[in-house]
N, C-alpha and C. Protein backbone atom coordinates (compact mmCIF):
# COMPACT_ATOMS: atom_id res chain seq x y z
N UNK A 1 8.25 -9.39 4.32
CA UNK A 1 7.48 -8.18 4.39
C UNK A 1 6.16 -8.40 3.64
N UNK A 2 5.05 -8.39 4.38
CA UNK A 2 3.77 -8.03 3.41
C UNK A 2 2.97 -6.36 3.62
N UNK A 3 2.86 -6.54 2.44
CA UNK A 3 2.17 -5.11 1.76
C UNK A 3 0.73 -5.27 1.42
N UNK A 4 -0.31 -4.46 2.14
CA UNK A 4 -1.39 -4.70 1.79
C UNK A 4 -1.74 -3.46 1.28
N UNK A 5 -2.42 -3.75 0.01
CA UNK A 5 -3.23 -2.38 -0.78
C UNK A 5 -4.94 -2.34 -0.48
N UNK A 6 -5.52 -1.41 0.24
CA UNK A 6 -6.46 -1.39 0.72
C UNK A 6 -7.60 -0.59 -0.11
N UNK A 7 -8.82 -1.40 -0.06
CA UNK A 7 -9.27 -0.49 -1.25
C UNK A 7 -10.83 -1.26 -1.88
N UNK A 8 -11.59 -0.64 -2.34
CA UNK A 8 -12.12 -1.35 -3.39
C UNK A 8 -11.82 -2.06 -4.66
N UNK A 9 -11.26 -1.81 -5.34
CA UNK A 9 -10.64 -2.03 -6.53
C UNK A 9 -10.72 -1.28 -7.46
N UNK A 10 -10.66 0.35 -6.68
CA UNK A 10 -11.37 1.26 -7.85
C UNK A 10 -9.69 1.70 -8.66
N UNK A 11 -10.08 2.77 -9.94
CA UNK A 11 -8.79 2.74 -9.90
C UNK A 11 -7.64 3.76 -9.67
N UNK A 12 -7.64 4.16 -8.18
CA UNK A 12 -6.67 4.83 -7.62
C UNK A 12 -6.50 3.56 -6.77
N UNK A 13 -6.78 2.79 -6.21
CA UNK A 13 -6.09 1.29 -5.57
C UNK A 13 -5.27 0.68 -6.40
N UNK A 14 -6.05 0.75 -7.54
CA UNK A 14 -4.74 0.27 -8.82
C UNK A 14 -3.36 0.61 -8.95
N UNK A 15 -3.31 1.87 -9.11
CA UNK A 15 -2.27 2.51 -9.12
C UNK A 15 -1.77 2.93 -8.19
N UNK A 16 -2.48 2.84 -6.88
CA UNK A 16 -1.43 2.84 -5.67
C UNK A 16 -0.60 1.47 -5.48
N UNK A 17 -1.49 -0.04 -6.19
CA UNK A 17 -0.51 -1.19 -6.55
C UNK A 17 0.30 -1.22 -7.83
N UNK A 18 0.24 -0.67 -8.36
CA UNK A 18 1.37 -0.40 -9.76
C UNK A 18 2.50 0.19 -9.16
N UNK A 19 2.35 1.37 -8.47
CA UNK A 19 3.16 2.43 -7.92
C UNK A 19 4.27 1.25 -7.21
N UNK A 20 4.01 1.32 -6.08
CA UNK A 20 3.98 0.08 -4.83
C UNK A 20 5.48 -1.09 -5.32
N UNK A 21 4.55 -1.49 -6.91
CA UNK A 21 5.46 -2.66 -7.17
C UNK A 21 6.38 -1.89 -8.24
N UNK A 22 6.14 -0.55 -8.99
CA UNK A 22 7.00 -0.09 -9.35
C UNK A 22 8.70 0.31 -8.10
N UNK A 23 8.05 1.07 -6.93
CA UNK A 23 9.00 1.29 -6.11
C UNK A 23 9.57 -0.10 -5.46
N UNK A 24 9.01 -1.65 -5.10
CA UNK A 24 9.73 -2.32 -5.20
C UNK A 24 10.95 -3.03 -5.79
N UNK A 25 10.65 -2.87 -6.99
CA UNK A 25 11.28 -3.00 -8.31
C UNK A 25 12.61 -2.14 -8.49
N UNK A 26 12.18 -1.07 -8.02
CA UNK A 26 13.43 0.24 -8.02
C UNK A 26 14.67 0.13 -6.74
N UNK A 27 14.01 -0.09 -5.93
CA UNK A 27 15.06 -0.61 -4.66
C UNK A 27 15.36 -2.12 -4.40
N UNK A 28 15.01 -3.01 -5.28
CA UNK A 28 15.55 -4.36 -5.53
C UNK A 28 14.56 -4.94 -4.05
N UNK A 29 13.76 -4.93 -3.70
CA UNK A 29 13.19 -5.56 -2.57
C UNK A 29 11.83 -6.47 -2.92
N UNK A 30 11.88 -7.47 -2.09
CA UNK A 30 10.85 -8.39 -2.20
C UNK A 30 10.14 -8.65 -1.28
N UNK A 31 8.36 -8.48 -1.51
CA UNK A 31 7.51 -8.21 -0.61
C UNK A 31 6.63 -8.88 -0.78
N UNK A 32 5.32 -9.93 -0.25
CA UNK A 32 4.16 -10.04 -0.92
C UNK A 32 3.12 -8.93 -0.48
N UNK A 33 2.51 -8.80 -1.94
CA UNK A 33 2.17 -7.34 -2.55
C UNK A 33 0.39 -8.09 -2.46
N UNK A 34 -0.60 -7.35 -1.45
CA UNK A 34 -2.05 -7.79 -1.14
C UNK A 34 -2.73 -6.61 -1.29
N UNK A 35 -4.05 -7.10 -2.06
CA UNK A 35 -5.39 -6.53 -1.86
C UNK A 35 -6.30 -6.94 -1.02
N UNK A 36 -6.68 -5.61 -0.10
CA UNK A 36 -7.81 -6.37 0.63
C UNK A 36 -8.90 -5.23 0.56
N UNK A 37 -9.77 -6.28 -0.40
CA UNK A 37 -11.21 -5.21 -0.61
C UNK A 37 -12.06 -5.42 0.41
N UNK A 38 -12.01 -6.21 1.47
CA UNK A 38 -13.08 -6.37 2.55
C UNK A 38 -12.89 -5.01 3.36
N UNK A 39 -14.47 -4.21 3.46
CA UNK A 39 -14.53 -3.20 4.23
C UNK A 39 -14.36 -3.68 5.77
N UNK A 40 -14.62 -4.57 5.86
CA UNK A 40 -14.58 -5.21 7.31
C UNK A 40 -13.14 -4.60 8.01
N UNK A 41 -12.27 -5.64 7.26
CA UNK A 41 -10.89 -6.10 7.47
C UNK A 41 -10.19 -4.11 7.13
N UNK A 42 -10.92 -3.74 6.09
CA UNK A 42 -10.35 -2.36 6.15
C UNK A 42 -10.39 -1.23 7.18
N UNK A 43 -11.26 -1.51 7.72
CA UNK A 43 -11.80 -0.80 9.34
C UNK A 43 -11.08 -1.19 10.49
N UNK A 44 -10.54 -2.24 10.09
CA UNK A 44 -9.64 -2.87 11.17
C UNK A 44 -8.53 -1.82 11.52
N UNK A 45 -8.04 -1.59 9.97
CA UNK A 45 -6.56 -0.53 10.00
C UNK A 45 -6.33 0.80 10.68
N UNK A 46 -8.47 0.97 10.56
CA UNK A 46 -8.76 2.23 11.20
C UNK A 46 -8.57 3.37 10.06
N UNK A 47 -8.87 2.82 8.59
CA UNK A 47 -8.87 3.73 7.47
C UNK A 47 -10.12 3.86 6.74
N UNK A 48 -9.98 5.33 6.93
CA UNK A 48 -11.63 5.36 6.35
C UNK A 48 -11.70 5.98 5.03
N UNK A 49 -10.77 6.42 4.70
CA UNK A 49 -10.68 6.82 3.14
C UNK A 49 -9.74 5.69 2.31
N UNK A 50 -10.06 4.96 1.29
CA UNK A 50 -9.22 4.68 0.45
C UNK A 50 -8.51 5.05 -0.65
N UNK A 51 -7.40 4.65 -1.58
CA UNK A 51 -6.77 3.80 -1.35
C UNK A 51 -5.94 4.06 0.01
N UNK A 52 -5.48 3.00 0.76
CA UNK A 52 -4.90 2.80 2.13
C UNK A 52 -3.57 1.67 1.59
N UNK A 53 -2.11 2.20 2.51
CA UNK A 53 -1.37 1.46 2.44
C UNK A 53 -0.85 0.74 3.72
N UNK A 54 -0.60 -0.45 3.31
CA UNK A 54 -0.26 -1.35 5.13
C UNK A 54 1.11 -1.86 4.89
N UNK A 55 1.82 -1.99 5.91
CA UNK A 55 3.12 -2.30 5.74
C UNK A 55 3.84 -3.29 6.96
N UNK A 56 3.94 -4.30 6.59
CA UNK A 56 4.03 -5.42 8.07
C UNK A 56 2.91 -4.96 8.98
N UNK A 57 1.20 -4.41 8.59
CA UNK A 57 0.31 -4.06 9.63
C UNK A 57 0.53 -2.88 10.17
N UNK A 58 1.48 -1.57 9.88
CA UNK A 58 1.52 -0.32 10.07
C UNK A 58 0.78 0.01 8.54
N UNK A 59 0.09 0.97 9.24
CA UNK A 59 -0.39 2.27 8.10
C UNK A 59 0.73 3.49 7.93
N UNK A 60 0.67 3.32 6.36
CA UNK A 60 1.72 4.23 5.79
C UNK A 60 1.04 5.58 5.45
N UNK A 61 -0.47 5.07 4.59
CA UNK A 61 -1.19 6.15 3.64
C UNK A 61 -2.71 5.27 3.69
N UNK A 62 -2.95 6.69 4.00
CA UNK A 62 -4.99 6.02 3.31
C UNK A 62 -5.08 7.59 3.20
N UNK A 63 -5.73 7.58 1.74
CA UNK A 63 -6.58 8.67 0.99
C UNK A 63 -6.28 8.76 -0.17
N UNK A 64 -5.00 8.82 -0.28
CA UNK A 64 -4.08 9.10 -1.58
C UNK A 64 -3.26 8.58 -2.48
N UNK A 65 -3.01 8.25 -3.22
CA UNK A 65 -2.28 7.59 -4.06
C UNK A 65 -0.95 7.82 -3.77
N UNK A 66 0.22 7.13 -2.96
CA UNK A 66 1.76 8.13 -3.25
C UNK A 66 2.18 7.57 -4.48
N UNK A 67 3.25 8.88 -4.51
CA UNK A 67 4.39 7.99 -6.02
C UNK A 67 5.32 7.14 -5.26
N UNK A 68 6.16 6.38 -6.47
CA UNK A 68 6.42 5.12 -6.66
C UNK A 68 8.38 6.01 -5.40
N UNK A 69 8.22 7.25 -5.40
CA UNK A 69 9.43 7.59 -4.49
C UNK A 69 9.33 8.19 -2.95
N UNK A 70 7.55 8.25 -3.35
CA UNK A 70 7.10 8.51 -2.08
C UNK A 70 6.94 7.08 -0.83
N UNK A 71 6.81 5.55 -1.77
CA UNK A 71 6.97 4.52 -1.24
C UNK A 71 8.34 4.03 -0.58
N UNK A 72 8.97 4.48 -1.97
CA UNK A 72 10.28 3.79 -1.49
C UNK A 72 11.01 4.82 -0.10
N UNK A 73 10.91 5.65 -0.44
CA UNK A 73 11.30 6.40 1.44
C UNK A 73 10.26 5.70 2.14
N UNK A 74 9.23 5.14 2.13
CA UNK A 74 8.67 5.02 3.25
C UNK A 74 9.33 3.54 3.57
N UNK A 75 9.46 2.87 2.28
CA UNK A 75 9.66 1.45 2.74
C UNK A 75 11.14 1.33 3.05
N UNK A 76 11.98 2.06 2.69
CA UNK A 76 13.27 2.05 3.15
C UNK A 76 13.62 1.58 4.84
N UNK A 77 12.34 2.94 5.91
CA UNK A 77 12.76 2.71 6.86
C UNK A 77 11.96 1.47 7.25
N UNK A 78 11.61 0.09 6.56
CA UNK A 78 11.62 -1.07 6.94
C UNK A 78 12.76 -2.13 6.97
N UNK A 79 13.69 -1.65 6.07
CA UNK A 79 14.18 -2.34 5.62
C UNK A 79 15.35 -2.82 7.14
């Protein structure tokens, strides 16, 4: 599974990657966990607000920060 955190590097991207690897952590799952600050590559996703979350290349979230239980339901139904 890769996880991309989309974003500048401001810091609500931060903590949408803290969050992220907190909720990994909580459901025992292993992911590689990416930043991609290229606006390019971020337009790709078709997200125009950041922070943005990607998930095997599905969009989960762009605008908002979720919590670390708002991830793990989302990432569950990957599993």
């Amino acid at each position: 599974m890769v996880i991309k955190i989309l974003g500048s590097g401001c810091r609500n991207c931060a903590k949408l990657q803290e969050n992220t690897e907190k909720a990994l952590k909580e459901i025992g799952m292993e992911a590689e966990v990416l930043k991609v600050e290229d606006f390019e590559e971020i337009m790709e996703y078709g997200v125009m607000t950041t922070p943005g979350l990607v998930v095997d290349d599905k969009v989960i979230a762009s605008g908002k920060v979720l919590k670390p239980k708002e991830i793990v339901k989302a990432l569950q139904d990957f599993k």
